[in-house]
C-alpha atoms as a PDB file:
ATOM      1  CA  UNK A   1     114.466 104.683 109.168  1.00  0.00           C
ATOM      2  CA  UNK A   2     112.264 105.773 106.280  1.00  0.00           C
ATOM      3  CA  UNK A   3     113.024 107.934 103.349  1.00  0.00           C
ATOM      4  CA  UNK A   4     110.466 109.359 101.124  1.00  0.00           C
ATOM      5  CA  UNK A   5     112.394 110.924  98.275  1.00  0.00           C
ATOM      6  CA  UNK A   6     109.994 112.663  95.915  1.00  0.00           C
ATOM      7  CA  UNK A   7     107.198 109.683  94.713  1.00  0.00           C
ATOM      8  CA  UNK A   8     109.712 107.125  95.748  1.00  0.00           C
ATOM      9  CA  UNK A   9     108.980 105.654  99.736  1.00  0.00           C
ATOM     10  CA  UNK A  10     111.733 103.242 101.587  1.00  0.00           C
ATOM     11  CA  UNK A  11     110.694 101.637 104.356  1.00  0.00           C
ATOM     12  CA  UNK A  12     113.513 100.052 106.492  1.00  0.00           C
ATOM     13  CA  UNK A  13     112.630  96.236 107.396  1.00  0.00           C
ATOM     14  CA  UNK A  14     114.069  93.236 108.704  1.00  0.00           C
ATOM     15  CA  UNK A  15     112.960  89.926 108.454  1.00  0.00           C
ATOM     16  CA  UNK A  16     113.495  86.411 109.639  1.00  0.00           C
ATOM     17  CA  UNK A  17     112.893  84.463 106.623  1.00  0.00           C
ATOM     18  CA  UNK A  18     113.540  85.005 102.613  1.00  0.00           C
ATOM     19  CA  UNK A  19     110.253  85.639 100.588  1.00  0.00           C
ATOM     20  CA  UNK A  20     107.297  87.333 101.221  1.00  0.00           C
ATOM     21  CA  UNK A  21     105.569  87.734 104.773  1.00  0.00           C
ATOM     22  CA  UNK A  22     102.557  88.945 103.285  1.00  0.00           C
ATOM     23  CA  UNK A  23     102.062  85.602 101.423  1.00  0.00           C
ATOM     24  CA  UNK A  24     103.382  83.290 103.936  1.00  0.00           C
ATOM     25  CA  UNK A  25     106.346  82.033 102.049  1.00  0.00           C
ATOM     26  CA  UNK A  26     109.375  81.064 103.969  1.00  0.00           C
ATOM     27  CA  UNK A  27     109.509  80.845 107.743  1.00  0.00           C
ATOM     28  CA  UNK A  28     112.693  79.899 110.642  1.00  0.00           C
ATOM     29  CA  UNK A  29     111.599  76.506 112.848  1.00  0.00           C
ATOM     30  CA  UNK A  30     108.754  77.085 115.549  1.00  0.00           C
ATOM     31  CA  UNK A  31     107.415  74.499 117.305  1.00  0.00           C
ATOM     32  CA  UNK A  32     105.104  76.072 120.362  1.00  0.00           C
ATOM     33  CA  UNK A  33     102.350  77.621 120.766  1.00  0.00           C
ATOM     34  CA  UNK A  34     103.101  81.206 122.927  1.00  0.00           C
ATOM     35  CA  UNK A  35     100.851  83.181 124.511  1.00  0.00           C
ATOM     36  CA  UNK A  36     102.613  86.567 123.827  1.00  0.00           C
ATOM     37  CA  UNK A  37     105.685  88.059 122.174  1.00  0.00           C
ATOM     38  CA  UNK A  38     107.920  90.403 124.440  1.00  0.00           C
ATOM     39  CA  UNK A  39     110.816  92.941 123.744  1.00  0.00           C
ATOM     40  CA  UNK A  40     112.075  96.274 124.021  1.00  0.00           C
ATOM     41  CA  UNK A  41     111.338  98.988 121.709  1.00  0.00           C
ATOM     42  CA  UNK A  42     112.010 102.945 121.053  1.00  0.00           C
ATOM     43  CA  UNK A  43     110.365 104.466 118.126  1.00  0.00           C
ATOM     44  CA  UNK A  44     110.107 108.245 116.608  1.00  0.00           C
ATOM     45  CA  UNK A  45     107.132 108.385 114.724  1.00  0.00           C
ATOM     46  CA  UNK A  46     107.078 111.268 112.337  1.00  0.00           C
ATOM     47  CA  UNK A  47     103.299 112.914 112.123  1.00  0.00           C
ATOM     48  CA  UNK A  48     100.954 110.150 111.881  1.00  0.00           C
ATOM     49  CA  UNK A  49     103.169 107.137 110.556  1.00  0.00           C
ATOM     50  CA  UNK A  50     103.142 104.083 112.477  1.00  0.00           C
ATOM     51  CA  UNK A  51     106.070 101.411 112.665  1.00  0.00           C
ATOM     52  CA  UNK A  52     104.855  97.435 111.643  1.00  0.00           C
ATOM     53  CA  UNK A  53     105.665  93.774 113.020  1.00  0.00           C
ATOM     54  CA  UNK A  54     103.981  90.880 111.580  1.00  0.00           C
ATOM     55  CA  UNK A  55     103.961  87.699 113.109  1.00  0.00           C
ATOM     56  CA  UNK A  56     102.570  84.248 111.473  1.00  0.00           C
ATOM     57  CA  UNK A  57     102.557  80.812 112.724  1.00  0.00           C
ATOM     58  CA  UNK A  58     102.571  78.422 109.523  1.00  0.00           C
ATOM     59  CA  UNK A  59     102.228  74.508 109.644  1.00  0.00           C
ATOM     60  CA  UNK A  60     102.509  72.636 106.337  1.00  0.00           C
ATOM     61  CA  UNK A  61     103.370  75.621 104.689  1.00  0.00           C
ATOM     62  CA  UNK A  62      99.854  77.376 105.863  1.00  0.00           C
ATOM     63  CA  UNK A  63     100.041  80.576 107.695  1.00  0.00           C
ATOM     64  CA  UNK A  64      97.838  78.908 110.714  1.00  0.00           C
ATOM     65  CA  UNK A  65      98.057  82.283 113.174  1.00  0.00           C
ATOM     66  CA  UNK A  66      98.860  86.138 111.423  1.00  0.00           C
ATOM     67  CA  UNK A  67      98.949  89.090 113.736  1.00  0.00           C
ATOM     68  CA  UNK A  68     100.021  92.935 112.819  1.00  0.00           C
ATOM     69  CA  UNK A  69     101.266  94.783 115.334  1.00  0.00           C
ATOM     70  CA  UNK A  70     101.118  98.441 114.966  1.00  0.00           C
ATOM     71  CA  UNK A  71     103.574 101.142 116.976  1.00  0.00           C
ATOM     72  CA  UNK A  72     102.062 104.693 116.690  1.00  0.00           C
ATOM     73  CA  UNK A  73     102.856 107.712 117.421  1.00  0.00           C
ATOM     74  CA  UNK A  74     101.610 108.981 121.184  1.00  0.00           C
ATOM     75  CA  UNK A  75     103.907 111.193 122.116  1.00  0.00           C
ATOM     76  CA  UNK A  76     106.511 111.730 119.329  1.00  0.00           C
ATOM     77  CA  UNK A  77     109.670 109.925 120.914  1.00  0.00           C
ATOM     78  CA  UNK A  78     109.660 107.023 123.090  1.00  0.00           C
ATOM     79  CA  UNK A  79     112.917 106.758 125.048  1.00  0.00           C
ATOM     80  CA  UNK A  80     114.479 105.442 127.284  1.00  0.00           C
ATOM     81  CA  UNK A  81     113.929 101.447 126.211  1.00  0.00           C
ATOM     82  CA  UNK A  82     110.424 100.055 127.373  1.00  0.00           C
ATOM     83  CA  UNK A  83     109.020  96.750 127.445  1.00  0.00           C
ATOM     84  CA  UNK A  84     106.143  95.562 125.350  1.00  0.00           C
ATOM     85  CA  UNK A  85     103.904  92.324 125.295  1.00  0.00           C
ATOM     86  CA  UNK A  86     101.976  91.750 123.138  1.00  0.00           C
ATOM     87  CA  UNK A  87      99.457  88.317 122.689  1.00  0.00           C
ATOM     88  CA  UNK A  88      99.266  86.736 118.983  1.00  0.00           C
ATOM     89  CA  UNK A  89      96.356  85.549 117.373  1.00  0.00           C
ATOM     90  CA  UNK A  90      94.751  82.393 118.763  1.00  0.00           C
ATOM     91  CA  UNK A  91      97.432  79.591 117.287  1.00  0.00           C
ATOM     92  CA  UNK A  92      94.837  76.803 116.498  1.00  0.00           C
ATOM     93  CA  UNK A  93      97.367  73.913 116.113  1.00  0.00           C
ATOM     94  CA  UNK A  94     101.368  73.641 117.031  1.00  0.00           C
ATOM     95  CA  UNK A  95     102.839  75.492 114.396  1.00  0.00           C
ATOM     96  CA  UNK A  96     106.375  74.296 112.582  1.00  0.00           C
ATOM     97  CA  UNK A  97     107.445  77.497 111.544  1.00  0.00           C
ATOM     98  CA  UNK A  98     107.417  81.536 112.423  1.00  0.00           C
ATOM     99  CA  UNK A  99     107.580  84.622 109.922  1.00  0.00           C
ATOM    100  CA  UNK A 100     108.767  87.736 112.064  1.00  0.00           C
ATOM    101  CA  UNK A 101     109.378  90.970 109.993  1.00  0.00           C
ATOM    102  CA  UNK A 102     109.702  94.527 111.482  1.00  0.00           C
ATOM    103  CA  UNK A 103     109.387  97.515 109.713  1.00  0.00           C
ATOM    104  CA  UNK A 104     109.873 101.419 110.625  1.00  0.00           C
ATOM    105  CA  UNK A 105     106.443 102.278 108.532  1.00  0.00           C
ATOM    106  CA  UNK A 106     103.482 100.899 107.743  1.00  0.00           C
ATOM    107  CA  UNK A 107     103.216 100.749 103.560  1.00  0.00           C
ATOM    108  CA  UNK A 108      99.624 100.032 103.983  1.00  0.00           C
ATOM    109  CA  UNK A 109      98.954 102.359 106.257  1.00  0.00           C
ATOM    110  CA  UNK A 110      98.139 106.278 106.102  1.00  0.00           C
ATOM    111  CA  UNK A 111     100.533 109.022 107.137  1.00  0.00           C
ATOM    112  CA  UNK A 112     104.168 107.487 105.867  1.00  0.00           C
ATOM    113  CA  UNK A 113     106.691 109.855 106.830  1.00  0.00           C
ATOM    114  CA  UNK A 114     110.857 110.409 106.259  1.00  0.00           C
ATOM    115  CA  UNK A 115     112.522 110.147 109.212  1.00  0.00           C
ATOM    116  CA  UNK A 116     110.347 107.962 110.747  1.00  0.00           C
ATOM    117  CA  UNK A 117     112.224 104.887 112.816  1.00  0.00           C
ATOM    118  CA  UNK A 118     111.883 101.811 115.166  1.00  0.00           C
ATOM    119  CA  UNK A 119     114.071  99.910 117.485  1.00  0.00           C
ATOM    120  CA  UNK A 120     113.267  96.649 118.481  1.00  0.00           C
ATOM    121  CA  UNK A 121     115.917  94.062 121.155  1.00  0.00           C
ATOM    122  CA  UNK A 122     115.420  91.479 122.887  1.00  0.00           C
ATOM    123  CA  UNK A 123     112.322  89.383 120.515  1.00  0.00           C
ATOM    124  CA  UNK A 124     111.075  86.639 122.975  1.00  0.00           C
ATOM    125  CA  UNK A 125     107.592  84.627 123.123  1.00  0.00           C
ATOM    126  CA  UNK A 126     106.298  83.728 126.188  1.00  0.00           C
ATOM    127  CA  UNK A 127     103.495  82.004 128.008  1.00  0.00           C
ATOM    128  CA  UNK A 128     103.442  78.376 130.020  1.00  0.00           C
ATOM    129  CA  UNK A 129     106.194  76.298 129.010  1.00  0.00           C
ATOM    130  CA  UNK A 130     107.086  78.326 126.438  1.00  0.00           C
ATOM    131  CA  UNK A 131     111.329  77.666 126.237  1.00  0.00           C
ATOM    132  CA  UNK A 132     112.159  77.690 122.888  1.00  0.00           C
ATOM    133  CA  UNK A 133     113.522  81.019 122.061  1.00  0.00           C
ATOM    134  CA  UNK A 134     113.301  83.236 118.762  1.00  0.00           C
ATOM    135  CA  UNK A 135     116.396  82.486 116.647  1.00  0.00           C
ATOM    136  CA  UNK A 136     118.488  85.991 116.500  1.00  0.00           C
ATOM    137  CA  UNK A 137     115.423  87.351 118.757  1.00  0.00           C
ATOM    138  CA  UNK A 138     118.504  89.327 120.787  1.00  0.00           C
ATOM    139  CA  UNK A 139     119.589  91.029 117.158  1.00  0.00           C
ATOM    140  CA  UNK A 140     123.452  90.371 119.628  1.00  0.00           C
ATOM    141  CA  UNK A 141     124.967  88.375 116.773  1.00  0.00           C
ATOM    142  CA  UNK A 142     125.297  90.022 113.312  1.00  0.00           C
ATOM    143  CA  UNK A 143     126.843  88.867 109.804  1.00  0.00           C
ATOM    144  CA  UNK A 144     129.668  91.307 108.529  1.00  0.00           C
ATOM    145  CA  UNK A 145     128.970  92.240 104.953  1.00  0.00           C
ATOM    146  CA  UNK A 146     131.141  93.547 102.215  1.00  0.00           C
ATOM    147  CA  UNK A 147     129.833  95.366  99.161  1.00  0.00           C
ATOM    148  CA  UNK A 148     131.069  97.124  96.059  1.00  0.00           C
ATOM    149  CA  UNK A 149     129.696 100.160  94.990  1.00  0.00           C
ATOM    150  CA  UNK A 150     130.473 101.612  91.357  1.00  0.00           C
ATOM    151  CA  UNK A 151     131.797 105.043  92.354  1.00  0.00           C
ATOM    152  CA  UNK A 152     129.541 107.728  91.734  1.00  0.00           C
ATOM    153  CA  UNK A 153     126.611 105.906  92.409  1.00  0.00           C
ATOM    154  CA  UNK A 154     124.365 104.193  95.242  1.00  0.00           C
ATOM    155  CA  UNK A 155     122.982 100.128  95.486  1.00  0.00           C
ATOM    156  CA  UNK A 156     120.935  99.313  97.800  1.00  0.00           C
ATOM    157  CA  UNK A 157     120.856  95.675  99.698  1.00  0.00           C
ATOM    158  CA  UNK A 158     116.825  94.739  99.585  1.00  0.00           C
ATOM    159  CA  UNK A 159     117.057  93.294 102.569  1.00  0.00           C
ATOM    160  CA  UNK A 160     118.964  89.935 100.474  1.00  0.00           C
ATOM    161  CA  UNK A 161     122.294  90.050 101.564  1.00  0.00           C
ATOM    162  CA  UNK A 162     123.306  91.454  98.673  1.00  0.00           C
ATOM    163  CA  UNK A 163     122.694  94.248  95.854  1.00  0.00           C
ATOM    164  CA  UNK A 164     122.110  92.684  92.319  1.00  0.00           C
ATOM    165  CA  UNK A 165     124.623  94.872  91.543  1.00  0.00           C
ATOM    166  CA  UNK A 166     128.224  93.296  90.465  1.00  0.00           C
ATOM    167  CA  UNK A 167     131.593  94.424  89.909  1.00  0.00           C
ATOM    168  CA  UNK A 168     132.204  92.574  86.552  1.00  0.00           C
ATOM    169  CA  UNK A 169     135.394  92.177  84.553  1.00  0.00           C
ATOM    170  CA  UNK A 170     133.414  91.753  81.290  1.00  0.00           C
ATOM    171  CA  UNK A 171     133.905  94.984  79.654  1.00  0.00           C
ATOM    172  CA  UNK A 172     134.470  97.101  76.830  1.00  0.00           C
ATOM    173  CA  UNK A 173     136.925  99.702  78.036  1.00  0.00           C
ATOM    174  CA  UNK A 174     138.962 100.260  81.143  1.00  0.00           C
ATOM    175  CA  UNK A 175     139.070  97.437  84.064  1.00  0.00           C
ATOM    176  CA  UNK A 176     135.439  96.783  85.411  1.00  0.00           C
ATOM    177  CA  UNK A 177     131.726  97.189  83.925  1.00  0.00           C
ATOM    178  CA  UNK A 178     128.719  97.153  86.156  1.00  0.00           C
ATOM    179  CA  UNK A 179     126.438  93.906  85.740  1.00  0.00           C
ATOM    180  CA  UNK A 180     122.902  94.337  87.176  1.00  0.00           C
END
Protein backbone atom coordinates (compact mmCIF):
# COMPACT_ATOMS: atom_id res chain seq x y z
CA UNK A 1 0.00 0.00 0.00
CA UNK A 2 1.31 3.53 -0.41
CA UNK A 3 1.97 6.18 2.12
CA UNK A 4 2.56 9.71 1.30
CA UNK A 5 3.59 11.32 4.56
CA UNK A 6 4.07 15.05 4.05
CA UNK A 7 6.94 15.42 0.92
CA UNK A 8 7.99 11.92 1.68
CA UNK A 9 6.09 9.06 -0.93
CA UNK A 10 6.45 5.04 -0.21
CA UNK A 11 5.52 2.98 -2.70
CA UNK A 12 5.11 -0.74 -1.70
CA UNK A 13 7.06 -3.13 -4.28
CA UNK A 14 8.19 -6.49 -4.71
CA UNK A 15 10.63 -7.77 -6.87
CA UNK A 16 12.19 -10.90 -8.23
CA UNK A 17 15.71 -9.99 -8.44
CA UNK A 18 18.26 -7.64 -6.26
CA UNK A 19 19.24 -4.31 -8.08
CA UNK A 20 17.56 -2.09 -10.14
CA UNK A 21 14.67 -3.02 -12.70
CA UNK A 22 14.87 0.19 -14.25
CA UNK A 23 18.51 -0.49 -15.33
CA UNK A 24 18.30 -4.08 -16.02
CA UNK A 25 20.58 -5.30 -13.34
CA UNK A 26 19.91 -8.63 -11.83
CA UNK A 27 17.32 -11.06 -13.14
CA UNK A 28 15.92 -15.03 -11.84
CA UNK A 29 16.63 -17.82 -14.89
CA UNK A 30 14.22 -17.55 -18.02
CA UNK A 31 14.69 -19.45 -20.80
CA UNK A 32 11.35 -19.07 -23.22
CA UNK A 33 9.94 -16.90 -25.08
CA UNK A 34 5.92 -16.39 -23.79
CA UNK A 35 3.38 -14.93 -25.47
CA UNK A 36 1.58 -13.39 -22.40
CA UNK A 37 1.81 -13.14 -18.62
CA UNK A 38 -1.41 -14.23 -16.60
CA UNK A 39 -2.59 -13.81 -12.89
CA UNK A 40 -5.06 -12.61 -10.60
CA UNK A 41 -5.26 -9.20 -9.34
CA UNK A 42 -7.49 -6.76 -6.97
CA UNK A 43 -6.43 -3.24 -6.73
CA UNK A 44 -7.93 0.10 -4.91
CA UNK A 45 -6.71 2.87 -6.71
CA UNK A 46 -6.96 6.06 -4.77
CA UNK A 47 -8.00 9.20 -7.25
CA UNK A 48 -5.97 8.90 -10.25
CA UNK A 49 -2.90 6.67 -9.09
CA UNK A 50 -2.20 3.69 -11.00
CA UNK A 51 -0.45 0.40 -9.65
CA UNK A 52 3.01 -0.78 -11.89
CA UNK A 53 4.53 -4.25 -13.14
CA UNK A 54 7.54 -4.27 -15.21
CA UNK A 55 8.61 -7.10 -17.02
CA UNK A 56 12.15 -7.50 -18.99
CA UNK A 57 13.60 -10.33 -20.80
CA UNK A 58 17.57 -9.91 -20.61
CA UNK A 59 20.16 -12.18 -22.49
CA UNK A 60 23.85 -11.52 -21.83
CA UNK A 61 23.02 -9.19 -19.33
CA UNK A 62 20.89 -6.94 -22.03
CA UNK A 63 17.37 -6.17 -21.25
CA UNK A 64 16.28 -7.80 -24.85
CA UNK A 65 12.18 -7.31 -24.19
CA UNK A 66 10.82 -4.35 -21.37
CA UNK A 67 7.11 -3.97 -20.94
CA UNK A 68 5.15 -1.65 -18.19
CA UNK A 69 2.08 -2.67 -17.29
CA UNK A 70 -0.17 -0.14 -15.83
CA UNK A 71 -3.44 -0.98 -13.39
CA UNK A 72 -5.70 2.15 -13.17
CA UNK A 73 -8.29 3.14 -11.56
CA UNK A 74 -11.92 2.36 -13.44
CA UNK A 75 -14.07 1.94 -10.95
CA UNK A 76 -12.37 2.52 -7.54
CA UNK A 77 -12.22 -1.18 -6.14
CA UNK A 78 -11.81 -4.23 -8.07
CA UNK A 79 -12.99 -7.27 -6.10
CA UNK A 80 -13.68 -10.22 -6.09
CA UNK A 81 -10.17 -11.73 -7.76
CA UNK A 82 -10.12 -11.41 -11.69
CA UNK A 83 -7.93 -12.72 -14.21
CA UNK A 84 -5.64 -10.68 -16.38
CA UNK A 85 -3.42 -11.44 -19.54
CA UNK A 86 -1.49 -9.49 -20.64
CA UNK A 87 1.15 -9.98 -23.98
CA UNK A 88 4.92 -8.66 -23.46
CA UNK A 89 6.85 -6.89 -25.83
CA UNK A 90 7.98 -8.78 -28.93
CA UNK A 91 11.03 -11.04 -27.24
CA UNK A 92 13.47 -10.90 -30.27
CA UNK A 93 15.78 -13.78 -29.13
CA UNK A 94 15.37 -16.61 -26.17
CA UNK A 95 16.04 -14.70 -23.26
CA UNK A 96 18.25 -16.24 -20.10
CA UNK A 97 16.82 -14.24 -17.56
CA UNK A 98 13.41 -12.29 -16.29
CA UNK A 99 13.11 -9.02 -14.05
CA UNK A 100 9.43 -9.01 -12.56
CA UNK A 101 8.73 -6.14 -10.03
CA UNK A 102 5.21 -5.03 -8.88
CA UNK A 103 4.44 -2.00 -7.34
CA UNK A 104 1.10 -0.41 -5.70
CA UNK A 105 1.97 3.16 -7.53
CA UNK A 106 3.44 4.36 -10.31
CA UNK A 107 6.57 6.87 -9.11
CA UNK A 108 6.69 8.09 -12.59
CA UNK A 109 3.43 8.53 -13.04
CA UNK A 110 0.84 11.44 -12.13
CA UNK A 111 -1.76 11.23 -9.37
CA UNK A 112 0.29 9.12 -6.45
CA UNK A 113 -1.99 8.65 -3.72
CA UNK A 114 -1.88 7.12 0.24
CA UNK A 115 -3.82 4.33 0.50
CA UNK A 116 -3.47 3.25 -2.75
CA UNK A 117 -2.83 -0.84 -3.11
CA UNK A 118 -2.43 -3.92 -5.45
CA UNK A 119 -2.77 -7.60 -5.16
CA UNK A 120 -1.27 -9.75 -7.49
CA UNK A 121 -1.39 -14.31 -7.21
CA UNK A 122 -0.88 -16.64 -9.27
CA UNK A 123 2.23 -14.87 -11.88
CA UNK A 124 2.30 -17.34 -14.90
CA UNK A 125 3.51 -16.80 -18.70
CA UNK A 126 1.88 -18.47 -21.23
CA UNK A 127 1.69 -19.11 -24.94
CA UNK A 128 2.72 -22.48 -27.13
CA UNK A 129 4.93 -24.61 -25.26
CA UNK A 130 5.42 -22.33 -22.79
CA UNK A 131 6.10 -24.86 -19.39
CA UNK A 132 8.53 -23.31 -17.49
CA UNK A 133 6.87 -21.52 -14.73
CA UNK A 134 7.74 -18.11 -12.87
CA UNK A 135 9.85 -18.96 -9.80
CA UNK A 136 7.59 -17.85 -6.58
CA UNK A 137 4.96 -16.72 -9.44
CA UNK A 138 2.18 -18.35 -6.76
CA UNK A 139 3.67 -15.75 -3.89
CA UNK A 140 2.39 -19.65 -1.75
CA UNK A 141 5.87 -19.99 -0.24
CA UNK A 142 7.26 -17.12 1.91
CA UNK A 143 10.63 -16.58 4.00
CA UNK A 144 9.93 -15.84 7.81
CA UNK A 145 11.87 -12.79 8.85
CA UNK A 146 13.00 -11.53 12.18
CA UNK A 147 13.95 -7.93 12.87
CA UNK A 148 15.02 -5.69 15.71
CA UNK A 149 13.68 -2.48 16.13
CA UNK A 150 15.34 0.14 18.64
CA UNK A 151 12.28 0.94 20.77
CA UNK A 152 10.85 4.14 20.14
CA UNK A 153 11.56 4.18 16.70
CA UNK A 154 10.63 2.66 13.11
CA UNK A 155 13.22 0.77 10.25
CA UNK A 156 12.07 0.00 7.37
CA UNK A 157 13.18 -3.30 5.19
CA UNK A 158 13.84 -1.66 1.45
CA UNK A 159 12.66 -4.43 0.02
CA UNK A 160 16.53 -6.25 1.04
CA UNK A 161 15.72 -8.59 3.53
CA UNK A 162 16.87 -6.56 5.96
CA UNK A 163 16.99 -2.88 7.54
CA UNK A 164 20.62 -1.44 7.68
CA UNK A 165 19.73 -0.98 10.95
CA UNK A 166 21.66 -3.21 13.76
CA UNK A 167 21.35 -3.98 17.26
CA UNK A 168 25.07 -3.46 18.23
CA UNK A 169 26.85 -4.21 21.48
CA UNK A 170 29.48 -1.50 20.79
CA UNK A 171 28.46 1.17 23.06
CA UNK A 172 29.07 3.83 25.37
CA UNK A 173 26.45 3.40 28.06
CA UNK A 174 23.84 0.83 28.91
CA UNK A 175 23.66 -2.67 26.85
CA UNK A 176 23.07 -1.94 23.04
CA UNK A 177 23.80 1.16 20.58
CA UNK A 178 22.15 1.41 17.23
CA UNK A 179 24.64 0.89 14.15
CA UNK A 180 23.24 2.18 10.82
Amino acid sequence: QTAIIGSDTLQAYAINTTGDPKSGSGGAPYTQKPTSITGYYRYNMVGNDSALMIVEFKKAGVVISATQLTFRNVSGSISPVPAFSFPPHAIPATPDSVIIGIASSNLEGTGIQSGSWLEIDELAFAGTGITEPIAGGSFDSWTAQSVDNPSSWTAETHGDNGTGVAKSTDHRAGSYSVQL
